[in-house]
N, C-alpha and C. Protein backbone atom coordinates (compact mmCIF):
# COMPACT_ATOMS: atom_id res chain seq x y z
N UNK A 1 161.93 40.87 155.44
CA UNK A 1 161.87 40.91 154.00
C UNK A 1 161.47 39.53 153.50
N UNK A 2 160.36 39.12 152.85
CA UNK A 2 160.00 38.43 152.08
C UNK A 2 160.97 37.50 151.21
N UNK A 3 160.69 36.35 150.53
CA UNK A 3 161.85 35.97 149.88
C UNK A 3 161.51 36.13 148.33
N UNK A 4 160.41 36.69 148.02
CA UNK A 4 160.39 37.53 146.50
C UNK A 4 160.46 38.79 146.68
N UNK A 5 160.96 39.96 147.49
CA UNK A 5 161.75 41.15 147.65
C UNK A 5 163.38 40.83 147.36
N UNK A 6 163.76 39.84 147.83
CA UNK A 6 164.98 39.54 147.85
C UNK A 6 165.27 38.96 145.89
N UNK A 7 164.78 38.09 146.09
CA UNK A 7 164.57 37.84 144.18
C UNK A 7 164.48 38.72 143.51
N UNK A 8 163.65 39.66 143.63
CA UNK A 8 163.28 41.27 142.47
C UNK A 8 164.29 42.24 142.94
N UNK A 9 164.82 42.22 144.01
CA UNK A 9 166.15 43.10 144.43
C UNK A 9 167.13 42.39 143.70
N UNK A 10 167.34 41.18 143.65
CA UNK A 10 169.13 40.75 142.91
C UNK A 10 168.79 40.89 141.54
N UNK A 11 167.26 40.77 140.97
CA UNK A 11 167.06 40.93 139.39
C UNK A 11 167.54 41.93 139.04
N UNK A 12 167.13 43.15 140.29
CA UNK A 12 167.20 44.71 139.39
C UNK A 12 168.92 45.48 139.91
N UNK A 13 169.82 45.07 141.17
CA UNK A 13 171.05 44.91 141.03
C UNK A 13 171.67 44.22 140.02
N UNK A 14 171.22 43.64 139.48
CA UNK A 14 172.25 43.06 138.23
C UNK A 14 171.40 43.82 136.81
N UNK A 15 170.25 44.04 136.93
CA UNK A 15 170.04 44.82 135.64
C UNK A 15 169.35 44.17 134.84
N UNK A 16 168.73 43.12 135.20
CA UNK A 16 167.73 42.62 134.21
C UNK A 16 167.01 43.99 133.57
N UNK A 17 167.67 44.23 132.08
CA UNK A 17 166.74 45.00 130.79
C UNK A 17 165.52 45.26 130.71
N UNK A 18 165.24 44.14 130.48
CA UNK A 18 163.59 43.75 130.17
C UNK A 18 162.50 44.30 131.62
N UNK A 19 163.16 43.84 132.54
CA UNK A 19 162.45 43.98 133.77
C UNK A 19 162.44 45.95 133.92
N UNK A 20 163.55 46.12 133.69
CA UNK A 20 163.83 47.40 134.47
C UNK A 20 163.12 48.51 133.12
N UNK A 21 162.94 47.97 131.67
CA UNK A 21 162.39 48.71 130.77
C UNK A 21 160.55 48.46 131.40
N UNK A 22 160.04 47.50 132.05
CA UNK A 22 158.75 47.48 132.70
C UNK A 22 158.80 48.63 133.50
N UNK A 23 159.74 49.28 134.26
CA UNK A 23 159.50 49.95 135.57
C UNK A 23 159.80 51.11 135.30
N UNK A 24 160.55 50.99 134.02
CA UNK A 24 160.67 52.51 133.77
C UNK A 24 162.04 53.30 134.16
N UNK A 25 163.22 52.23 134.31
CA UNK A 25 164.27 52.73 134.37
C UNK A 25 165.49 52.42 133.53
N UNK A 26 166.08 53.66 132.96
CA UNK A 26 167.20 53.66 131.83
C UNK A 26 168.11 52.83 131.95
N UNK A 27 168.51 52.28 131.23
CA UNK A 27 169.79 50.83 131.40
C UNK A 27 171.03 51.60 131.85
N UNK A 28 170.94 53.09 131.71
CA UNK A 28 172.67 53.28 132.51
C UNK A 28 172.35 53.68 133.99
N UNK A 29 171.14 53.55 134.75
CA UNK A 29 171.07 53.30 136.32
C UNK A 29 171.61 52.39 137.04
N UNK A 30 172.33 52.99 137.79
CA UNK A 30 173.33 51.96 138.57
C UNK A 30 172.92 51.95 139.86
N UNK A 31 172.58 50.58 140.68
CA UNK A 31 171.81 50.05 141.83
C UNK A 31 173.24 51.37 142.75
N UNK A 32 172.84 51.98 143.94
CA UNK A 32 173.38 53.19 145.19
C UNK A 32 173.27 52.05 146.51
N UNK A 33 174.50 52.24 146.91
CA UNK A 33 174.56 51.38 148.00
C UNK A 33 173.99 51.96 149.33
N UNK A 34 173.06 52.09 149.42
CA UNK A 34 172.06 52.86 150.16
C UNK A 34 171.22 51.95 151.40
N UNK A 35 171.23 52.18 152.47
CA UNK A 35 171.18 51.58 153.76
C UNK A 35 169.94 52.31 154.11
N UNK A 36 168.59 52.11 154.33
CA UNK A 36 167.88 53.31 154.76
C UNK A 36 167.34 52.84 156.66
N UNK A 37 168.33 53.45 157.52
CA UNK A 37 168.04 53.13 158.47
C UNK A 37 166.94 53.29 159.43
N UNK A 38 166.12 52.53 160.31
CA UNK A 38 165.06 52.80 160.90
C UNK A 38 165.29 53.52 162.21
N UNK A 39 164.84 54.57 162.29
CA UNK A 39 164.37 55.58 163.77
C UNK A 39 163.20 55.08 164.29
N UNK A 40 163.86 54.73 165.67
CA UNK A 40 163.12 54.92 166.32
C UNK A 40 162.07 55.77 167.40
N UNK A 41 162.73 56.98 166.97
CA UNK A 41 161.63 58.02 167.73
C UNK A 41 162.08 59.34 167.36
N UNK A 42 161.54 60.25 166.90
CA UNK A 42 161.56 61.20 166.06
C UNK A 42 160.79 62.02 167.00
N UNK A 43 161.14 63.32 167.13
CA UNK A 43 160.29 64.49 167.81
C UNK A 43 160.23 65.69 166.93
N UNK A 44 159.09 65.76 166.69
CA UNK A 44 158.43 67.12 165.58
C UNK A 44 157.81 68.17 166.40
N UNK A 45 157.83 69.57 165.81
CA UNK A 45 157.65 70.51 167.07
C UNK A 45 156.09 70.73 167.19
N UNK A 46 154.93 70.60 165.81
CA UNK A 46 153.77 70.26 166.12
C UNK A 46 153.43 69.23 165.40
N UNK A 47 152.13 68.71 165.87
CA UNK A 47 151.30 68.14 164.52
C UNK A 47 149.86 68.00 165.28
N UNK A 48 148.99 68.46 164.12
CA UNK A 48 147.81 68.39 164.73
C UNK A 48 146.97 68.30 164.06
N UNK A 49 145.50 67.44 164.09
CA UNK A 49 144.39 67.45 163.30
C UNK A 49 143.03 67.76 163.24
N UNK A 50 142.59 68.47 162.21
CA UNK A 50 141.53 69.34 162.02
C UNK A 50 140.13 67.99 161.86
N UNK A 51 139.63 68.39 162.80
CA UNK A 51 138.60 67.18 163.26
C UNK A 51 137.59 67.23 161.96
N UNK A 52 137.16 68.23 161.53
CA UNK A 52 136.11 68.46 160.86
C UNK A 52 136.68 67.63 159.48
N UNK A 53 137.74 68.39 158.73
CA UNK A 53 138.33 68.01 157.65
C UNK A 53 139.54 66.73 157.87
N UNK A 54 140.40 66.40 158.52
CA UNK A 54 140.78 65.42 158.68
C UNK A 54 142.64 65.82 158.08
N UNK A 55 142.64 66.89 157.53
CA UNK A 55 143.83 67.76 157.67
C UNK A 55 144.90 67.54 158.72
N UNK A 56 145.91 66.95 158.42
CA UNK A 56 146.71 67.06 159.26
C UNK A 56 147.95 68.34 159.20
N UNK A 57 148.12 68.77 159.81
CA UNK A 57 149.07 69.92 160.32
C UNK A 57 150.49 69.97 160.65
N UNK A 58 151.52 69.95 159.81
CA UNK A 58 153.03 69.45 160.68
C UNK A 58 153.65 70.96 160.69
N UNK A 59 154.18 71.39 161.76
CA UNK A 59 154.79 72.97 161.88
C UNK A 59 156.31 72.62 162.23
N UNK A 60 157.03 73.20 161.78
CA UNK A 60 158.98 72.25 161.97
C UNK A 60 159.03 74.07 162.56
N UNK A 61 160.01 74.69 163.41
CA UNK A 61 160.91 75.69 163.57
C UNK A 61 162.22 75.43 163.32
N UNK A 62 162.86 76.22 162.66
CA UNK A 62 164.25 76.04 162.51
C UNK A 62 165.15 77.51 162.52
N UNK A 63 166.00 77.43 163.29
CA UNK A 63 166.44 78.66 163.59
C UNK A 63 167.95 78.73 163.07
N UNK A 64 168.74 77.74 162.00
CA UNK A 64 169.81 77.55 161.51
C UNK A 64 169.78 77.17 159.96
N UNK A 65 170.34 77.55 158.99
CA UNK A 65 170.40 76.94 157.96
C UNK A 65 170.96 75.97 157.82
N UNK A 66 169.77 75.17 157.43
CA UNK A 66 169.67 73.74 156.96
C UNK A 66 169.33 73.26 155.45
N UNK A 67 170.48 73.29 154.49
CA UNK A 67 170.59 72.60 153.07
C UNK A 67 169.42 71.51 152.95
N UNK A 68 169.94 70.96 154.05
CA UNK A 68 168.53 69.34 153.45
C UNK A 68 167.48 69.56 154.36
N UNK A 69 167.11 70.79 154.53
CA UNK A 69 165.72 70.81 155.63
C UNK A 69 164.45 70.53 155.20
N UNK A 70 164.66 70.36 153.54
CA UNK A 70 163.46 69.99 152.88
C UNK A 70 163.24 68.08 152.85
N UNK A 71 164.58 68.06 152.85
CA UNK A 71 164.52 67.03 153.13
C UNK A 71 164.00 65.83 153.95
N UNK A 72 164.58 66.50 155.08
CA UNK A 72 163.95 66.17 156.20
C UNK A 72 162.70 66.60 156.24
N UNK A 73 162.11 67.41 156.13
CA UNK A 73 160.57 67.67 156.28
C UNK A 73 159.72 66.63 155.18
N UNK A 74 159.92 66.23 154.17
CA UNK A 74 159.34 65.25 153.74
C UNK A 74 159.50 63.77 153.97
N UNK A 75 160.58 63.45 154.91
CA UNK A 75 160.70 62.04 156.04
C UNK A 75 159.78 62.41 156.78
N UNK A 76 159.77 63.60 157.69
CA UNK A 76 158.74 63.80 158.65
C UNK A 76 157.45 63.56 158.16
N UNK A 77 157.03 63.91 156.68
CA UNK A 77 155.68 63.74 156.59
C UNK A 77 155.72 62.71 156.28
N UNK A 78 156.23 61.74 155.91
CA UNK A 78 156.15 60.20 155.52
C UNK A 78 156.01 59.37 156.85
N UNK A 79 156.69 59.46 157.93
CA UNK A 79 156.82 59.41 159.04
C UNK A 79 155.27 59.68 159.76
N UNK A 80 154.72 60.92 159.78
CA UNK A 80 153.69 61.78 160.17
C UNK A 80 152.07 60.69 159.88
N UNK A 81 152.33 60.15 158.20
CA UNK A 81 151.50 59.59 157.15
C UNK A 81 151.22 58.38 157.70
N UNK A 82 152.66 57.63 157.95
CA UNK A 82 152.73 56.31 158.51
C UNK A 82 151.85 55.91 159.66
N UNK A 83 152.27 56.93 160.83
CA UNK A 83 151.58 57.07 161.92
C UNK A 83 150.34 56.67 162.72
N UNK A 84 149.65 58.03 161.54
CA UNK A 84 148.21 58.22 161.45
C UNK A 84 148.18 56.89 160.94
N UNK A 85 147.89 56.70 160.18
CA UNK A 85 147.19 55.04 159.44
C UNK A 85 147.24 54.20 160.52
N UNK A 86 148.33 54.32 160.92
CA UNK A 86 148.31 52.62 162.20
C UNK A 86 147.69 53.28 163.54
N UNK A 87 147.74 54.48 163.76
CA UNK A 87 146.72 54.56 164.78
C UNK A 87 145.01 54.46 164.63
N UNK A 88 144.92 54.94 163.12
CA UNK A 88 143.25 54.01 162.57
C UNK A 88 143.22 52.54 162.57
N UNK A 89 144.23 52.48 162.53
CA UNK A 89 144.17 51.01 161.79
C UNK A 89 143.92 50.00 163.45
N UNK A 90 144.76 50.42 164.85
CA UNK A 90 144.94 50.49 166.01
C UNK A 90 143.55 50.58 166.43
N UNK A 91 142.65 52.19 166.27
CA UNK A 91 141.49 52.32 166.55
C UNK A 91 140.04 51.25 166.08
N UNK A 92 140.60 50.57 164.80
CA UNK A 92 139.58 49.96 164.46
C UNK A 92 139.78 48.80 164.95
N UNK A 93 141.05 48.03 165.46
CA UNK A 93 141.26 46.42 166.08
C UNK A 93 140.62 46.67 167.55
N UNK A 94 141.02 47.76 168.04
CA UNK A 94 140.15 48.30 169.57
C UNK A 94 138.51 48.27 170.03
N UNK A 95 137.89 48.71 168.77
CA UNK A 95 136.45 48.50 168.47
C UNK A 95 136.20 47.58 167.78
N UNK A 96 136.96 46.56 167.47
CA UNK A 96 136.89 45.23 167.22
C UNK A 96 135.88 45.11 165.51
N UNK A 97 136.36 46.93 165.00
CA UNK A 97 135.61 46.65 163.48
C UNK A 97 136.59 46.31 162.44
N UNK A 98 136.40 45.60 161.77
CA UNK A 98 137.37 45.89 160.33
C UNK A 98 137.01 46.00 159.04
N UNK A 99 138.16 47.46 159.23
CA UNK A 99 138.26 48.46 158.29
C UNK A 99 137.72 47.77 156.78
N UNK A 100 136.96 47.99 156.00
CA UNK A 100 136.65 47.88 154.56
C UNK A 100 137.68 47.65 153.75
N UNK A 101 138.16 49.15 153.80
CA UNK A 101 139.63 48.98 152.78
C UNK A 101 140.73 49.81 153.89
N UNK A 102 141.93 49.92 153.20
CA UNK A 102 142.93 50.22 154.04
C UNK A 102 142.80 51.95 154.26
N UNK A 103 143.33 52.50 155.31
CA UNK A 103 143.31 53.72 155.76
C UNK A 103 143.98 54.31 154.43
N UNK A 104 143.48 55.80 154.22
CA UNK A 104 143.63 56.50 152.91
C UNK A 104 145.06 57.53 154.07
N UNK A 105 146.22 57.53 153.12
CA UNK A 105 146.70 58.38 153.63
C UNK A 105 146.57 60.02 153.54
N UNK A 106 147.01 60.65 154.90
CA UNK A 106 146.16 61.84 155.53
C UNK A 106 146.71 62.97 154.33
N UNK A 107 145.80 63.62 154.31
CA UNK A 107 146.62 64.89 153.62
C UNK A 107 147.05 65.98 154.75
N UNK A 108 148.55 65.54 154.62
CA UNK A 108 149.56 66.84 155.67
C UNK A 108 150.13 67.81 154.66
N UNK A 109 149.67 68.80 155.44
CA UNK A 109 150.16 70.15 155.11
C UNK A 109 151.35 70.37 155.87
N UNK A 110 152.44 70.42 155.56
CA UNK A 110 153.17 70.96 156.27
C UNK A 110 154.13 72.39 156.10
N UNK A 111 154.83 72.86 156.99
CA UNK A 111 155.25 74.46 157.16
C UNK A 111 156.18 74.35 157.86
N UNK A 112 157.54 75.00 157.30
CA UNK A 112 158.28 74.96 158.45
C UNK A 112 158.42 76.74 157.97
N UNK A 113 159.09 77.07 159.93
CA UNK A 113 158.55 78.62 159.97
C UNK A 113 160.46 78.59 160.64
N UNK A 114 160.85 79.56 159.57
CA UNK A 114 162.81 79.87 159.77
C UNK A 114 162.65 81.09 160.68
N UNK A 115 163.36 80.97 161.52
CA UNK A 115 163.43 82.02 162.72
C UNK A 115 164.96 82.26 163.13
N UNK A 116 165.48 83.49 161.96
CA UNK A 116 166.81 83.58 162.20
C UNK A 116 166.93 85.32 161.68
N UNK A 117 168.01 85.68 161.97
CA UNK A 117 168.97 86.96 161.79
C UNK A 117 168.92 87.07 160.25
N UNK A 118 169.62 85.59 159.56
CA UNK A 118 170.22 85.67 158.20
C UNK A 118 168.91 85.73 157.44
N UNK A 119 168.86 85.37 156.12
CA UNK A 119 168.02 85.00 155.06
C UNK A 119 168.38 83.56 154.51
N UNK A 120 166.73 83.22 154.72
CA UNK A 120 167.34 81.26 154.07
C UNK A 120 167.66 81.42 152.82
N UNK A 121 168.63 80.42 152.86
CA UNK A 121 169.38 80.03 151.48
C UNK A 121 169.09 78.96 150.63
N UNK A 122 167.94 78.23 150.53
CA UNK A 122 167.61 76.90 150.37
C UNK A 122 166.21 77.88 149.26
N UNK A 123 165.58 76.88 148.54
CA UNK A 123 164.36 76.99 147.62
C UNK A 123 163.08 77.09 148.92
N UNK A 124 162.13 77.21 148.76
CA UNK A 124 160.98 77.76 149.92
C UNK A 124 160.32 76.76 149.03
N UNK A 125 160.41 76.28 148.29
CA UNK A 125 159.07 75.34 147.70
C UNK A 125 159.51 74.19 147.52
């Protein structure tokens, strides 16, 4: 972390007004003591990309009801997003070109397909 992340983090924990009316957040938001920990290796059941269009593909199975499965499926695609870019980004230090501008992130489609007895209980969208 940078040492102006750390500066604009203690501004907006304490609530600088002015700052936080720039960004667009209400003065009764209160900083969440929130830890967002890093994984290191994540296993997704597909992902795959459509050569022509550049489509990426994420397929999840889940055979249990899962409340935050939406959840998780949009880490996965953030995760999925991340990926791809640094493996362009990887491919272009390899061929020793560099990139113009930065890798556009991929458009993933993703699907998860419920494979159970019950009926999911969660929103489908």
């Amino acid at each position: 972390m940078g040492k102006y992340d750390t500066t604009i983090r203690t501004i907006l924990n304490e609530g600088c007004s002015t700052f936080m009316d720039e960004l667009g957040i209400h003065h009764d938001a209160k900083p969440l003591p929130i830890k967002i920990p890093r994984v290191s290796a994540r296993e997704v059941d597909y992902v795959g990309r459509d050569a022509r269009t550049g489509i990426v593909y994420h397929i999840e199975f889940q055979v249990g009801n899962d409340t935050l499965m939406s959840v998780r499926m949009l880490i996965y695609a953030g995760q999925i997003g991340e990926r791809v870019m640094q493996d362009e980004m990887a491919r272009a230090r390899v061929k020793q070109k560099r990139l113009k501008e930065p890798p556009v992130s991929p458009d993933i489609r993703s699907t998860l397909v419920y494979v159970a007895a019950t009926a999911w209980p969660c929103p489908t969208e």
